[in-house]
Protein backbone atom coordinates (compact mmCIF):
# COMPACT_ATOMS: atom_id res chain seq x y z
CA UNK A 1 69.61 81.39 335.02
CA UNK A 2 69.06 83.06 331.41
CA UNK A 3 70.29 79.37 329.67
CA UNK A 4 67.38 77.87 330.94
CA UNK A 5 64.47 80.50 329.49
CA UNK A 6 62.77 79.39 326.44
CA UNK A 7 63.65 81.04 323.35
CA UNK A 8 59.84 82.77 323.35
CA UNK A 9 60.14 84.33 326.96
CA UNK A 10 63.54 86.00 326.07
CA UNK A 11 63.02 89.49 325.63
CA UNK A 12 66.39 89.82 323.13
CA UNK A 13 64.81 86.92 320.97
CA UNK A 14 61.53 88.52 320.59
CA UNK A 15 62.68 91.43 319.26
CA UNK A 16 64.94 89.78 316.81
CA UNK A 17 62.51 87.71 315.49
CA UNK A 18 60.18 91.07 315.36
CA UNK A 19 63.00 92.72 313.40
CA UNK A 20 63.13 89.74 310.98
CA UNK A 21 59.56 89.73 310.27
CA UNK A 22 59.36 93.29 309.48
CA UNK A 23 62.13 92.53 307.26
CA UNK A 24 60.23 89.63 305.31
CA UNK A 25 57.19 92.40 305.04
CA UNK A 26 58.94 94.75 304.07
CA UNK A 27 61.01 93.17 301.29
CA UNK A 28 58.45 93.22 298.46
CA UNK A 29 57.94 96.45 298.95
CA UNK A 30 61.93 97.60 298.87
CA UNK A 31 62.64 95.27 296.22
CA UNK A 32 59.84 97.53 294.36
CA UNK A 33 61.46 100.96 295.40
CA UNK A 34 65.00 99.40 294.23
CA UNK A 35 66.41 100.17 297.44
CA UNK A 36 67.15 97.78 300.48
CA UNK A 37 66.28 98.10 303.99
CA UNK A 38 69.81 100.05 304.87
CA UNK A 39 69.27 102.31 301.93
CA UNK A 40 66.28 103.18 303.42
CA UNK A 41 67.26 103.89 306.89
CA UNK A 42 69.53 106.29 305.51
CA UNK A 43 67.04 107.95 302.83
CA UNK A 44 64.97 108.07 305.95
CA UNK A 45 67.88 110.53 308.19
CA UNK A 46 67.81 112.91 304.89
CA UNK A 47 64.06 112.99 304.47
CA UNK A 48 64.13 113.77 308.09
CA UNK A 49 66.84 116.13 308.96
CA UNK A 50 67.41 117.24 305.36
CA UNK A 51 71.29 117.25 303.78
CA UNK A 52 73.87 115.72 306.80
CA UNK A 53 77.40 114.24 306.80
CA UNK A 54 78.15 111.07 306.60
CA UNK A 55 79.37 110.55 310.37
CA UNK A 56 75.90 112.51 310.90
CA UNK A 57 73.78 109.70 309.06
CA UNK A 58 75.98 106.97 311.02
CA UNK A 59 75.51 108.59 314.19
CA UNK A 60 71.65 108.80 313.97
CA UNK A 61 71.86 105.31 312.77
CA UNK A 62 74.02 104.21 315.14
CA UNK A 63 76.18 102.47 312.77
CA UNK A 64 79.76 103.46 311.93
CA UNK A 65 81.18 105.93 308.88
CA UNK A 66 82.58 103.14 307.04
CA UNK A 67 79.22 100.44 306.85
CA UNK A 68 77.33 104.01 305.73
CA UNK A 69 80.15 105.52 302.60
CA UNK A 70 78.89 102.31 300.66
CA UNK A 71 75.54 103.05 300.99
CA UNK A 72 75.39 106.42 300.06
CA UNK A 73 78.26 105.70 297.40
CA UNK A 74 74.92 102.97 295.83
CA UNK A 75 72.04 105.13 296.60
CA UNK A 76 74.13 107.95 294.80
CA UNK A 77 74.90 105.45 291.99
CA UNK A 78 71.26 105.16 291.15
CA UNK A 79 70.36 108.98 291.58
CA UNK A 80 68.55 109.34 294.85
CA UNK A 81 71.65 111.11 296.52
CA UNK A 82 74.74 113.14 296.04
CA UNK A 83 77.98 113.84 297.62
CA UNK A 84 79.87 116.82 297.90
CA UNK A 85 82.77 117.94 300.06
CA UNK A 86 82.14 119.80 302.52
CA UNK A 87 83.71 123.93 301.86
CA UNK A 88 84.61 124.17 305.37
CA UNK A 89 86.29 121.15 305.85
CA UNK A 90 87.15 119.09 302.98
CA UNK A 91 87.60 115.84 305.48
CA UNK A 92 83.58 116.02 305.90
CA UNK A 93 81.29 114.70 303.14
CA UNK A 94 77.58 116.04 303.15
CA UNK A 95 75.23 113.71 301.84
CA UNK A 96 71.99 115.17 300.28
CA UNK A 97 68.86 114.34 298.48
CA UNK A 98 68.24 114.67 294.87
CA UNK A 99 64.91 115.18 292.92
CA UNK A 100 64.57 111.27 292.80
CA UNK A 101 65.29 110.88 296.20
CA UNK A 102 62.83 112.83 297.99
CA UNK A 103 60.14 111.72 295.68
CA UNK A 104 60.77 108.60 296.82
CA UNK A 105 59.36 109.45 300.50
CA UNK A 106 55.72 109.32 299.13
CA UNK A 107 56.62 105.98 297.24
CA UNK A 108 58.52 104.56 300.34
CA UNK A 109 55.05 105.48 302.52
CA UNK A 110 53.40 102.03 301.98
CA UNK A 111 56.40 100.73 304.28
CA UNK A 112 54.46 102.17 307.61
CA UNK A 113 51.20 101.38 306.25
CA UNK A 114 51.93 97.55 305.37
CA UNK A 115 52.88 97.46 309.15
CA UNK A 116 50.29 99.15 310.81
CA UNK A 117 47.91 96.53 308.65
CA UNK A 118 50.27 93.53 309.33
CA UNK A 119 50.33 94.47 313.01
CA UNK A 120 46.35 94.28 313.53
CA UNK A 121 46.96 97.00 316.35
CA UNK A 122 45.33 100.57 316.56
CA UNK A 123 47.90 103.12 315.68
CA UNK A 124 47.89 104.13 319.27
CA UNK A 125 48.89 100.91 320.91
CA UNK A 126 51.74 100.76 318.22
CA UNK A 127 53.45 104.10 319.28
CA UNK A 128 53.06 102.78 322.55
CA UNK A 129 54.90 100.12 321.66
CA UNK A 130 57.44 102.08 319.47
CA UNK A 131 57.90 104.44 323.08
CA UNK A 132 58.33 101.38 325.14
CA UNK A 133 60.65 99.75 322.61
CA UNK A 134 63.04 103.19 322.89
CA UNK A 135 62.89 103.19 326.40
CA UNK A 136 64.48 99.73 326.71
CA UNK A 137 67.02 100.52 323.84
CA UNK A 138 68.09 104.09 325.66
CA UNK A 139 68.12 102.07 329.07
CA UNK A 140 70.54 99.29 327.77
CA UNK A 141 72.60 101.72 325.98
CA UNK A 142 73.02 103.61 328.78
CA UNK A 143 74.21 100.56 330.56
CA UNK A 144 76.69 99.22 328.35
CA UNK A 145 77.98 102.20 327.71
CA UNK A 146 78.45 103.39 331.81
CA UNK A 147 79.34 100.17 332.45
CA UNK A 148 81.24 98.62 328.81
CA UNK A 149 79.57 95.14 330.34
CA UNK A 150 80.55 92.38 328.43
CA UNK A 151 78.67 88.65 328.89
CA UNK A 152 81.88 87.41 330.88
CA UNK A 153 81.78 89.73 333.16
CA UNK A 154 78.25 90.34 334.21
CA UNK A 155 78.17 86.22 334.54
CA UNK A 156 80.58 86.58 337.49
């Protein structure tokens, strides 16, 4: 029965508390850039696939629209974005990155590296890792969303 696993052999916990330590790491290092984590997972979507929509960046995030408007509306606020209708369909608004904002990839680098260091792993055991780590995310979402399991019902 899953009540009765410690807290260190549950799979879910580990990678929470892995989430929150990455966090703590990374913090100094954000606080620097003047962005927070968020910010940066969304600087991260234009750096990689270059000027997107909103529902775009919450898609590849997968967050909704409305938790991303506010941060683009702050990262545009302090000049690393902008926001412009989009000509073909005024209901769409296409995020993209300004001069500040993709000079801020280089800056933002030191984020991988501090973990790579604070991880005391060869880089290839840590894509590993990062491959295994997708795997189980793809495999639950696929679950939950064949199956819209909730607790209550797979405890029956």
């Amino acid at each position: 029965m899953p009540a009765d696993i410690p807290l260190d052999h549950q799979l879910c916990f580990s990678l929470y508390s892995a989430s929150m330590a990455i966090g703590r790491a990374y913090k100094p290092l954000l606080d620097a850039l003047e962005i927070t984590y968020p910010q940066y997972l969304v600087l991260s979507t234009l750096w990689e696939r270059g000027p997107q929509s909103v529902g775009g960046i919450a898609d590849r995030l997968a967050l909704e629209s409305s938790t991303v408007t506010p941060l683009v509306k702050r990262l545009e606020q302090a000049g690393f974005v902008a926001r412009r209708r989009n000509p073909e369909d005024e209901r769409q608004v296409v995020v993209s990155l300004t001069a500040k904002g993709t000079a801020l990839r280089e800056k933002a680098r030191c984020l991988g590296e501090t973990l790579f260091a604070a991880a005391g792993m060869t880089p290839e055991r840590l894509i590993a890792l990062n491959s295994e780590v997708h795997a189980f995310r793809d495999a639950v979402t696929n679950y939950t969303g064949k199956t819209g399991a909730t607790v209550a019902e797979t405890a029956d």
